[in-house]
Protein backbone atom coordinates (compact mmCIF):
# COMPACT_ATOMS: atom_id res chain seq x y z
CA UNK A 1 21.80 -23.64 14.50
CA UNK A 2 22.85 -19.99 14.58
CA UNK A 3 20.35 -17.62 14.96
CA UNK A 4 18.86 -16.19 11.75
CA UNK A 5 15.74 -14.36 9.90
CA UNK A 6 14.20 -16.83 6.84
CA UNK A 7 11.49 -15.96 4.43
CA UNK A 8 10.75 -17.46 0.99
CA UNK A 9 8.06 -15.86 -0.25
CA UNK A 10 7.67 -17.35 -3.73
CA UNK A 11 4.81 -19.63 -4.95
CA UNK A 12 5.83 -22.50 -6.86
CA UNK A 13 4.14 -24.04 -9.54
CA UNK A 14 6.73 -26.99 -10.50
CA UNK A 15 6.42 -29.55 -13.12
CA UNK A 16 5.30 -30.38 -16.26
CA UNK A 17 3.24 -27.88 -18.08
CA UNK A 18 3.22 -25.96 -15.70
CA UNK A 19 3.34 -22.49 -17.51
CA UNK A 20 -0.17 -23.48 -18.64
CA UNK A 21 -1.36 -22.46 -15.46
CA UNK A 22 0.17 -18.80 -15.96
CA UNK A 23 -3.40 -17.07 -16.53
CA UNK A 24 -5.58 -19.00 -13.62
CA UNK A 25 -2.24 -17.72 -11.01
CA UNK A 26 -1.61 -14.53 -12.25
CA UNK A 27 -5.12 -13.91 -12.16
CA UNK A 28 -5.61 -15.06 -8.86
CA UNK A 29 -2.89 -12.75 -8.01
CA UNK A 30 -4.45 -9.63 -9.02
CA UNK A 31 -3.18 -9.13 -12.45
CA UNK A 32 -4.79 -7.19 -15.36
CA UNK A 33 -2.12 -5.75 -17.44
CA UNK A 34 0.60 -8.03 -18.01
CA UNK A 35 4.58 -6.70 -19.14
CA UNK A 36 5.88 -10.11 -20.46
CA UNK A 37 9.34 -9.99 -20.83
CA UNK A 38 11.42 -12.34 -23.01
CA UNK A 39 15.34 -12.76 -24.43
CA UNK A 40 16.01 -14.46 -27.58
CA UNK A 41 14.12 -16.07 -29.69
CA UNK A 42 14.20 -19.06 -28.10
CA UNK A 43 11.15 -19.01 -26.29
CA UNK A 44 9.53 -17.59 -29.82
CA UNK A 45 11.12 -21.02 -31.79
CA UNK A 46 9.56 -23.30 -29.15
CA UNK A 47 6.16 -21.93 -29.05
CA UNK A 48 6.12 -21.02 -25.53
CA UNK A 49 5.89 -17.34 -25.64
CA UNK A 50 2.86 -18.08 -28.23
CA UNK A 51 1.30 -20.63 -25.34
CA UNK A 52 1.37 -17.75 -23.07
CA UNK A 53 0.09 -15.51 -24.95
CA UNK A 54 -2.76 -17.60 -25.37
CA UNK A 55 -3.58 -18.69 -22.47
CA UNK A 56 -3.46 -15.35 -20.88
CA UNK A 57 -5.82 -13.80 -23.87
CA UNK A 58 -8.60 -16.76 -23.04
CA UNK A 59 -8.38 -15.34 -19.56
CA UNK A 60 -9.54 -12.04 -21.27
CA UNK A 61 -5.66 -10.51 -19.45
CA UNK A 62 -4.30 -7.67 -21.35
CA UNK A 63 -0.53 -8.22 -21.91
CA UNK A 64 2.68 -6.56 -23.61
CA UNK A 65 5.27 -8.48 -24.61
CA UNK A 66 9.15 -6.96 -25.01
CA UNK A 67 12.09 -9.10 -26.38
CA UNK A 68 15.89 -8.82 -26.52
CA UNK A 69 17.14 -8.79 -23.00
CA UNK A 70 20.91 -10.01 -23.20
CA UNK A 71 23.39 -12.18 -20.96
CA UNK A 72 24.75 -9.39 -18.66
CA UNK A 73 21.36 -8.02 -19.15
CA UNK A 74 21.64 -4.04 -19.78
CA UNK A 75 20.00 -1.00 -18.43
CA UNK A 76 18.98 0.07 -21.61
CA UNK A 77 16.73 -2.15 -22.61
CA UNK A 78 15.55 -2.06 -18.53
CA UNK A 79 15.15 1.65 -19.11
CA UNK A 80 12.88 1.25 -22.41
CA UNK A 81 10.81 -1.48 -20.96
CA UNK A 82 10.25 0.95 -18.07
CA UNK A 83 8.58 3.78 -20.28
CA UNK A 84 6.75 1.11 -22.36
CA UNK A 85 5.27 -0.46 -19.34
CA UNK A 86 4.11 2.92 -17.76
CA UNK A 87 2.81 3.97 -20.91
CA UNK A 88 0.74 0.53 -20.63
CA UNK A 89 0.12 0.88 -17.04
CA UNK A 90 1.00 -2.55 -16.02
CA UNK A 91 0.39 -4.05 -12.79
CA UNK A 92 2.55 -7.15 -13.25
CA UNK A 93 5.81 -7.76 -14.49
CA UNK A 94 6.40 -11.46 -16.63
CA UNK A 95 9.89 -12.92 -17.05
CA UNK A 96 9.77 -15.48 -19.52
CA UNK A 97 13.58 -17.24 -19.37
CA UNK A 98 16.60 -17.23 -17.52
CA UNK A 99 18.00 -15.60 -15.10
CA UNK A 100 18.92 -12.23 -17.48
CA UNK A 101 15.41 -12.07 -18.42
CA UNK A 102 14.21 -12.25 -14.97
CA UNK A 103 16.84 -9.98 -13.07
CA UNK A 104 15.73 -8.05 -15.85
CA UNK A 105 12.41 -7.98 -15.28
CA UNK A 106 12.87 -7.06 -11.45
CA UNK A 107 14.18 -3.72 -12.49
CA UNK A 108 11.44 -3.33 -14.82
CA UNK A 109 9.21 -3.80 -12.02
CA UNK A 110 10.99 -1.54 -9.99
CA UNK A 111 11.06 1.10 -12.33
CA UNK A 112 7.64 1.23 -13.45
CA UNK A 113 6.30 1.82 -9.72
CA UNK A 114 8.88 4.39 -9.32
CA UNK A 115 8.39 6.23 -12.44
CA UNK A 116 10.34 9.79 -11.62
CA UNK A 117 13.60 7.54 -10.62
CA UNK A 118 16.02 6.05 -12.58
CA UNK A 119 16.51 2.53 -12.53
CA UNK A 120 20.63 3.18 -12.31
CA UNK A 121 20.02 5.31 -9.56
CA UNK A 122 17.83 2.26 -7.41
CA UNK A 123 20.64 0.28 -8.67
CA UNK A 124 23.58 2.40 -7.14
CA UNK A 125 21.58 3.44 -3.72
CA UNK A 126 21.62 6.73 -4.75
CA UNK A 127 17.93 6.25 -4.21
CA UNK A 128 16.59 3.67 -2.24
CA UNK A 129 13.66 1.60 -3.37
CA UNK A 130 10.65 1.31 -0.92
CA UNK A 131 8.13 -0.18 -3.54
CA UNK A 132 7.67 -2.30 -6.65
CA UNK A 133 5.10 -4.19 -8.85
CA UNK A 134 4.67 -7.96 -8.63
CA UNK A 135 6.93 -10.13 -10.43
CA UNK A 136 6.36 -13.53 -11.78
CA UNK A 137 9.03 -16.38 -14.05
CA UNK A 138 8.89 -18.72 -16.33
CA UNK A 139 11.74 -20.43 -15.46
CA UNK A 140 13.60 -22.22 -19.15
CA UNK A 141 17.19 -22.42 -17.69
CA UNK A 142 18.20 -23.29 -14.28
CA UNK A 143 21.04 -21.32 -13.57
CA UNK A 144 20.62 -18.19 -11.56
CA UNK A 145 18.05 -19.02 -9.38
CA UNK A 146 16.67 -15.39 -9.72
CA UNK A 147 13.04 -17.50 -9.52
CA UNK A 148 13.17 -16.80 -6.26
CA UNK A 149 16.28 -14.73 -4.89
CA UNK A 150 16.29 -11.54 -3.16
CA UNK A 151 19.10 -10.31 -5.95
CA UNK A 152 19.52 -9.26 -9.83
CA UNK A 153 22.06 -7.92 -11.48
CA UNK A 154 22.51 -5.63 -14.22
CA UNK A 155 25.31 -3.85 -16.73
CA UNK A 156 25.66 0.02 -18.10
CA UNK A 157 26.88 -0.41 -21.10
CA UNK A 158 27.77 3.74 -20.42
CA UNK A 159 29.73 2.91 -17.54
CA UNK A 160 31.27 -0.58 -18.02
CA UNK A 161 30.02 -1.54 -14.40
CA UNK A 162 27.82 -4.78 -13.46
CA UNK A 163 26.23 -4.42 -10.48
CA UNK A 164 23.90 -6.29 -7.62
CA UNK A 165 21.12 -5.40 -6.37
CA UNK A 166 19.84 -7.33 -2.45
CA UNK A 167 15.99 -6.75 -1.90
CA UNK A 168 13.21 -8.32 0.15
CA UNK A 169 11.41 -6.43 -3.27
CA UNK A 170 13.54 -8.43 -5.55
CA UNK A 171 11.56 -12.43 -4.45
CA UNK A 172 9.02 -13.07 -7.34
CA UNK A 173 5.54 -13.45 -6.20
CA UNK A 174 5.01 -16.57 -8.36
CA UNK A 175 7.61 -19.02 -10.23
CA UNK A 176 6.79 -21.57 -13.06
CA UNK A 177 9.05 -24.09 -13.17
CA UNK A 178 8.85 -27.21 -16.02
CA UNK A 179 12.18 -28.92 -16.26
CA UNK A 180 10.67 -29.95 -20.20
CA UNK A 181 11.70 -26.02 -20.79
CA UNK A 182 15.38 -26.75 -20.56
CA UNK A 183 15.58 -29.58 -22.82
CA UNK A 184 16.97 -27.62 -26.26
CA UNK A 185 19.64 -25.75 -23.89
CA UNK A 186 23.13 -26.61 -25.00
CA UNK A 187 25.73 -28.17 -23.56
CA UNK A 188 27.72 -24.97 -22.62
CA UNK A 189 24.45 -23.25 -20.98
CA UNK A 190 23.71 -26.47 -18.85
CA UNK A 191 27.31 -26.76 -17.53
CA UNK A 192 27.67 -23.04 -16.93
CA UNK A 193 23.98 -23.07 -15.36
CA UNK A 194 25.29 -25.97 -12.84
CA UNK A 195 28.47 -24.33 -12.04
CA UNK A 196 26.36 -20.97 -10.95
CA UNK A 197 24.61 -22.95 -8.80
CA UNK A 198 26.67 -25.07 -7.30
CA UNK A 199 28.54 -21.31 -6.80
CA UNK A 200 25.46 -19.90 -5.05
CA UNK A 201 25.62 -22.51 -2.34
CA UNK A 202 29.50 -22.83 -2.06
CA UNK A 203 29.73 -18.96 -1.52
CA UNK A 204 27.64 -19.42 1.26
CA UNK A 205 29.38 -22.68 2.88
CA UNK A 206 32.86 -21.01 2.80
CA UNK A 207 31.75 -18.36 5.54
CA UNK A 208 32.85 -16.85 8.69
CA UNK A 209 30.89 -18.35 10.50
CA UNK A 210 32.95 -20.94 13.05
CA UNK A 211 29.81 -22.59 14.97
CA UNK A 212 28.45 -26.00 13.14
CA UNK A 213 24.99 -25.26 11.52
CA UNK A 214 25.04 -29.00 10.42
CA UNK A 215 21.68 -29.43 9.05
CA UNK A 216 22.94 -26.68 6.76
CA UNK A 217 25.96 -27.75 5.99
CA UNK A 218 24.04 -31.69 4.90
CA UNK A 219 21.62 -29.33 2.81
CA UNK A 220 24.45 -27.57 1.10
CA UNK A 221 26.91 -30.60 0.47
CA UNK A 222 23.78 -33.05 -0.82
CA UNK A 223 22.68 -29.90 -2.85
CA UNK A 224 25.90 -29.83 -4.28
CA UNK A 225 26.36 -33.53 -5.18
CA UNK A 226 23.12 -33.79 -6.67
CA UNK A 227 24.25 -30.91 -8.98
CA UNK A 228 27.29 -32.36 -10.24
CA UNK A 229 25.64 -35.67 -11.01
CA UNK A 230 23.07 -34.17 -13.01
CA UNK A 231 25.06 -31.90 -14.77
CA UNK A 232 27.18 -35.08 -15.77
CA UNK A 233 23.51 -37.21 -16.38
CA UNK A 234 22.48 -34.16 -18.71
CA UNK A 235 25.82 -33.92 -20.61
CA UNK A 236 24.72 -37.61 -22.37
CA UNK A 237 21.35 -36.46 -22.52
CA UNK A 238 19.41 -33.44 -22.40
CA UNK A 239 15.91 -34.77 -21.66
CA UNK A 240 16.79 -36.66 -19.06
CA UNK A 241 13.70 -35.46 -16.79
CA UNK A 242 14.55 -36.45 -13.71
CA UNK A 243 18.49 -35.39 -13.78
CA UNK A 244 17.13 -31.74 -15.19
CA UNK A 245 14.16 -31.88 -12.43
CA UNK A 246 16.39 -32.27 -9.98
CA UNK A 247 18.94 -29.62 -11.58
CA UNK A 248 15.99 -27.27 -11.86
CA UNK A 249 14.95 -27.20 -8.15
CA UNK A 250 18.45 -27.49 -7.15
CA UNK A 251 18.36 -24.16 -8.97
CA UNK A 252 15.89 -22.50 -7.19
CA UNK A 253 16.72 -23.42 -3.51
CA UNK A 254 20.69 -22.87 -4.12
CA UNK A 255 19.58 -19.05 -4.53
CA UNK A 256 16.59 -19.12 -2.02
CA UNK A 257 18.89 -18.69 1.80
CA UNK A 258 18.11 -21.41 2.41
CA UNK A 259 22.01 -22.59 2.92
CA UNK A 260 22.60 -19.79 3.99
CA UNK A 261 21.02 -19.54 7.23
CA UNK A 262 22.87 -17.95 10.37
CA UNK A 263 26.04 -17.11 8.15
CA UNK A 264 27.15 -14.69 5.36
CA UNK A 265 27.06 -15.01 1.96
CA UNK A 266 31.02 -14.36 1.03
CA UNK A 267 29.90 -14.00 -2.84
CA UNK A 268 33.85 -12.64 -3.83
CA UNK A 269 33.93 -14.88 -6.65
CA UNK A 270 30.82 -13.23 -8.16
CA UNK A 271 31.82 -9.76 -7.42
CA UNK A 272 35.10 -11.04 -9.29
CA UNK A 273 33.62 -12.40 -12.03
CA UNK A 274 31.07 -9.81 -12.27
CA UNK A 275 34.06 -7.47 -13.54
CA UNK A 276 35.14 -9.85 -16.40
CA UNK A 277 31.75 -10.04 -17.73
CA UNK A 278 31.49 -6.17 -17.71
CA UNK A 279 34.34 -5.94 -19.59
CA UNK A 280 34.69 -8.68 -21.85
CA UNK A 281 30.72 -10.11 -21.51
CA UNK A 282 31.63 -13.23 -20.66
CA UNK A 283 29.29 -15.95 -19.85
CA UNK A 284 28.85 -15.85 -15.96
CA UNK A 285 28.98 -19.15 -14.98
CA UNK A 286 32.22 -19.30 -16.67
CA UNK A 287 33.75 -16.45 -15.00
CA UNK A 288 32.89 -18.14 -11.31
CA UNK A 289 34.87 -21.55 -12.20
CA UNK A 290 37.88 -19.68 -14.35
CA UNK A 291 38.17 -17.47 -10.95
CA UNK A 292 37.25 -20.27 -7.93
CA UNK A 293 39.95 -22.14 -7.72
CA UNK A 294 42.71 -19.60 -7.58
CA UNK A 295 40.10 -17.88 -4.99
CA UNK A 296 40.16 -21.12 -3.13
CA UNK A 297 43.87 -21.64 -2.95
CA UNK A 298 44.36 -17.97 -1.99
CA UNK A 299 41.68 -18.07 0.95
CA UNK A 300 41.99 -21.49 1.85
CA UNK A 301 44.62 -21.24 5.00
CA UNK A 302 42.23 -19.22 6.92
CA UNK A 303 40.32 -21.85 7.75
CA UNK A 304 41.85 -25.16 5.88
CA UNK A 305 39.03 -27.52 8.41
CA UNK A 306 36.38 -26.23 6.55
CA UNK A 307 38.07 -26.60 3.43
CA UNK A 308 39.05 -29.99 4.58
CA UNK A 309 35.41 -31.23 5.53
CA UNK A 310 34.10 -29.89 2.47
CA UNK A 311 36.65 -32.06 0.31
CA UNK A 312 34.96 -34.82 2.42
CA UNK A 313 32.05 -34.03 1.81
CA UNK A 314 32.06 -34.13 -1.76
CA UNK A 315 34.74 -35.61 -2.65
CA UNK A 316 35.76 -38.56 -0.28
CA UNK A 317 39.01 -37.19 0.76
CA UNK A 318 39.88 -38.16 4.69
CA UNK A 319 43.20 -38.72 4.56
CA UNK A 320 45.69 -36.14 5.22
CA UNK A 321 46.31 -33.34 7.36
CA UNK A 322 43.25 -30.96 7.26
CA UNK A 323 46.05 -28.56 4.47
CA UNK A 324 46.25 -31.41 2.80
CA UNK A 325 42.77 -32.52 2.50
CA UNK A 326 41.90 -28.91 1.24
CA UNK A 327 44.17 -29.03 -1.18
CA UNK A 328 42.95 -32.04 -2.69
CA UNK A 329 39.11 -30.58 -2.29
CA UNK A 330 40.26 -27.71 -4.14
CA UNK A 331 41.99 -29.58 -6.52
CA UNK A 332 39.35 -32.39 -7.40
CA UNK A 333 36.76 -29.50 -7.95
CA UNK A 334 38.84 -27.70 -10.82
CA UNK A 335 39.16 -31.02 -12.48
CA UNK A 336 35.62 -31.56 -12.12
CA UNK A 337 34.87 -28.41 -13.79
CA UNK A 338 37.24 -29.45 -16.73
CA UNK A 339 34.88 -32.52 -17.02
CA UNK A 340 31.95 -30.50 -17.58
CA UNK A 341 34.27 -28.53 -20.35
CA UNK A 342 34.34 -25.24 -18.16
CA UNK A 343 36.88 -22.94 -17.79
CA UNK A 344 39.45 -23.22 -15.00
CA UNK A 345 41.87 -20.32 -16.24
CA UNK A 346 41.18 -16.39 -17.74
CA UNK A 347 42.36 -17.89 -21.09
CA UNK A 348 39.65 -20.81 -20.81
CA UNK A 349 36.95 -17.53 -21.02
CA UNK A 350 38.44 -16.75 -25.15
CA UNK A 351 39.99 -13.18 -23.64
CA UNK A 352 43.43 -14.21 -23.87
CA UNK A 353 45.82 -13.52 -20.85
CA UNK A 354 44.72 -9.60 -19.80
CA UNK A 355 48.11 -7.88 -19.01
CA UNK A 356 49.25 -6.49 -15.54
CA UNK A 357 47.64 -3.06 -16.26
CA UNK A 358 44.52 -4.52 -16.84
CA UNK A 359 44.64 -7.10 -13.82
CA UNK A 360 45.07 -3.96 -12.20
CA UNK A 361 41.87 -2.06 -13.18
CA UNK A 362 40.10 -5.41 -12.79
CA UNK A 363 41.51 -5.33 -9.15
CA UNK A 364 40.22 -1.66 -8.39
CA UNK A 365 37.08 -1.87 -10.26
CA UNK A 366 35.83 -4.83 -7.76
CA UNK A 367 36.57 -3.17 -4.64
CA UNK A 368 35.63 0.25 -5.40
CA UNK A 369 39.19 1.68 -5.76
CA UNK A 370 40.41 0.03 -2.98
CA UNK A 371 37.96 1.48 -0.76
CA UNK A 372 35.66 -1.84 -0.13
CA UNK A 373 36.45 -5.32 0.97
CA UNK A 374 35.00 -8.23 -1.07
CA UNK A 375 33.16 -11.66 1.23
CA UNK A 376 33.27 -12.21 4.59
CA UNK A 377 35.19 -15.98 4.37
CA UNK A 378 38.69 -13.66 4.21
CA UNK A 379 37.36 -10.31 3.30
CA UNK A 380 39.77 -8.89 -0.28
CA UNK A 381 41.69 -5.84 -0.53
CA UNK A 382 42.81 -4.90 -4.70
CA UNK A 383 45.70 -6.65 -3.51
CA UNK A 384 44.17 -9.84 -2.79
CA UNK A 385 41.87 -9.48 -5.93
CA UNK A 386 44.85 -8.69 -8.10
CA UNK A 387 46.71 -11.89 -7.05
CA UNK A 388 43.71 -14.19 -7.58
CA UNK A 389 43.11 -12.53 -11.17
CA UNK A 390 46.68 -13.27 -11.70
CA UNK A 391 46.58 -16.27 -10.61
CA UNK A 392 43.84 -17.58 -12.66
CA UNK A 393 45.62 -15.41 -15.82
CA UNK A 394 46.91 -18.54 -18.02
């Protein structure tokens, strides 16, 4: 094992019903006045916001609940939650959904104990944040695994840019997790939920990182498997408990670090994709698998062994040369993907084929101009992010 720093700070309440413990936790946590922040109206349709709210008012907690967060969620809304939430004087931040409602409500947080600062300006470390408010989730789609990362993300809509944020403040103090939550997703939100995790963990595996952290590595690849066989289990059916159980937790620990530890996270493909949503809002999870595997075949020389044990791995693949092996890892995950009915292509994410000019802007918009390079596996000039957008453009 390399040497590394690992905390997971998160409390986990996982299982059925377990949001009906919100009150007794949140309570137990110090909370009085209670931002609960939702999307849709999902959560309203399946009573669960209105289970909340009840349980929290026979706890005799005062609450304030805010709707409409988006996919790509948007500063905004982030912004008006802020001034409602001061006005209210909360002391704890609720994110009741996925993982836009919950990066969300980490910038809420964020911005309500930092009320002179603007949230855009924690976001762009043009001021750096020292403190924040707690955060809890109710987790309904496992996806993101913002129940218990260190990152969000949001979008200006003013500025066309999506954008990370990576903070020790960003961990949740408490996470609900009931698989039974994610049983009316549909078919496109579970397989683009499974392909962001099974992201998470492979944009940590593909590192720089030379030395063998093999327990690691077994945690990643297993995590992985178990992924795509539940994503397939949950394509039949839905409320399959166990397949989404599994696909929940998967979830949560893909995000966590904890295959991470003693390497880098490359995270290029997200930084990639991150630009397509901003400019076209595309779903996220579909913007990783149109982009991977013209990232993969662009990188994968660098260090073809690893590509060549992960095709192992995951796949079976031994025989071969350790090019050829890789090639066949790469190429058994993109038809994987067009299993699960995701997109392996640009055109696969309904935006057509963008045209050199806009490949282009893509190109500089994701490194800053040129000025930045993107992962650690083989860091990306606008070159090298040009040529994979092109080569994913059909």
């Amino acid at each position: 094992m390399q040497s590394f720093t690992f905390q997971s700070p998160t409390e986990i309440i996982f299982g059925r019903g377990a949001e009906d413990r919100v009150a007794e936790r949140l309570r137990a946590r110090g909370a009085s006045r209670i931002l609960i922040l939702y999307g849709g109206g999902s959560v309203v349709e399946s009573g669960l916001l209105s289970r909340i709210e009840k349980n929290l008012t026979s706890a005799g907690l005062a609450f304030l609940v805010i709707g409409g967060v988006r996919p790509n969620p948007r500063v905004s809304l982030v912004r008006e939650a802020i001034r409602e939430g001061i006005a209210a004087q909360a002391n704890f931040v609720l994110g009741v959904g996925g993982g836009s409602v919950i990066d969300s409500a980490k910038a809420v947080a964020h911005g309500i104990a930092n009320p002179t600062v603007d949230i855009w300006d924690i976001w762009t470390h043009k001021v750096e944040i020292e403190q924040t408010i707690p955060i809890g989730t109710v987790l309904t789609i496992p996806a993101a695994g913002s129940e218990v990362s260190d990152s969000a993300v949001l979008t200006n809509e003013d500025t066309g840019r999506k954008l990370g944020l990576n903070t020790p403040l960003n961990r949740p103090l408490i996470s609900f997790l009931n698989p039974e939550l994610a049983f009316t997703l549909p078919r496109a939100q579970i397989a683009a939920g499974a392909a962001d995790i099974m992201m998470h963990t492979m944009e940590r595996y593909f590192t720089n990182v030379k030395e063998p952290n093999v327990f690691t590595d077994r945690v990643a690849e297993a995590l992985i498997r178990t992924v795509m066989e539940c994503a397939e289990r949950l394509l039949i059916s839905r409320k399959d408990y166990d397949a989404m159980s599994e696909l929940m937790w998967c979830g949560s620990v893909s995000h966590s670090g904890f295959t991470e530890l003693g390497r880098c996270k490359d995270f290029s493909v997200h930084k990639l994709g991150h630009e397509l949503s901003a400019r076209f809002d595309s779903t996220h999870g579909a913007t990783l698998t149109a982009l991977w595997p013209s990232w993969a075949r662009h990188v994968y020389k660098y260090d073809a062994p690893r590509f060549a044990q992960f095709a192992a791995a995951i796949f079976g693949v031994n025989a071969g040369t350790d090019e050829e092996r890789a090639r066949a890892g790469i190429r058994h995950m993109e038809e994987f993907f067009t299993s699960i009915e995701m997109p392996t292509s640009l055109a696969g994410l309904d935006i057509g084929t963008p045209g050199k000019g806009t490949i282009e802007e893509l190109a500089r918009a994701a490194t800053a101009n040129d000025t930045i390079r993107l992962g650690c596996f083989h860091p990306l000039n606008a070159a090298d992010a040009a040529a994979i957008y092109t080569a994913a453009n059909h």
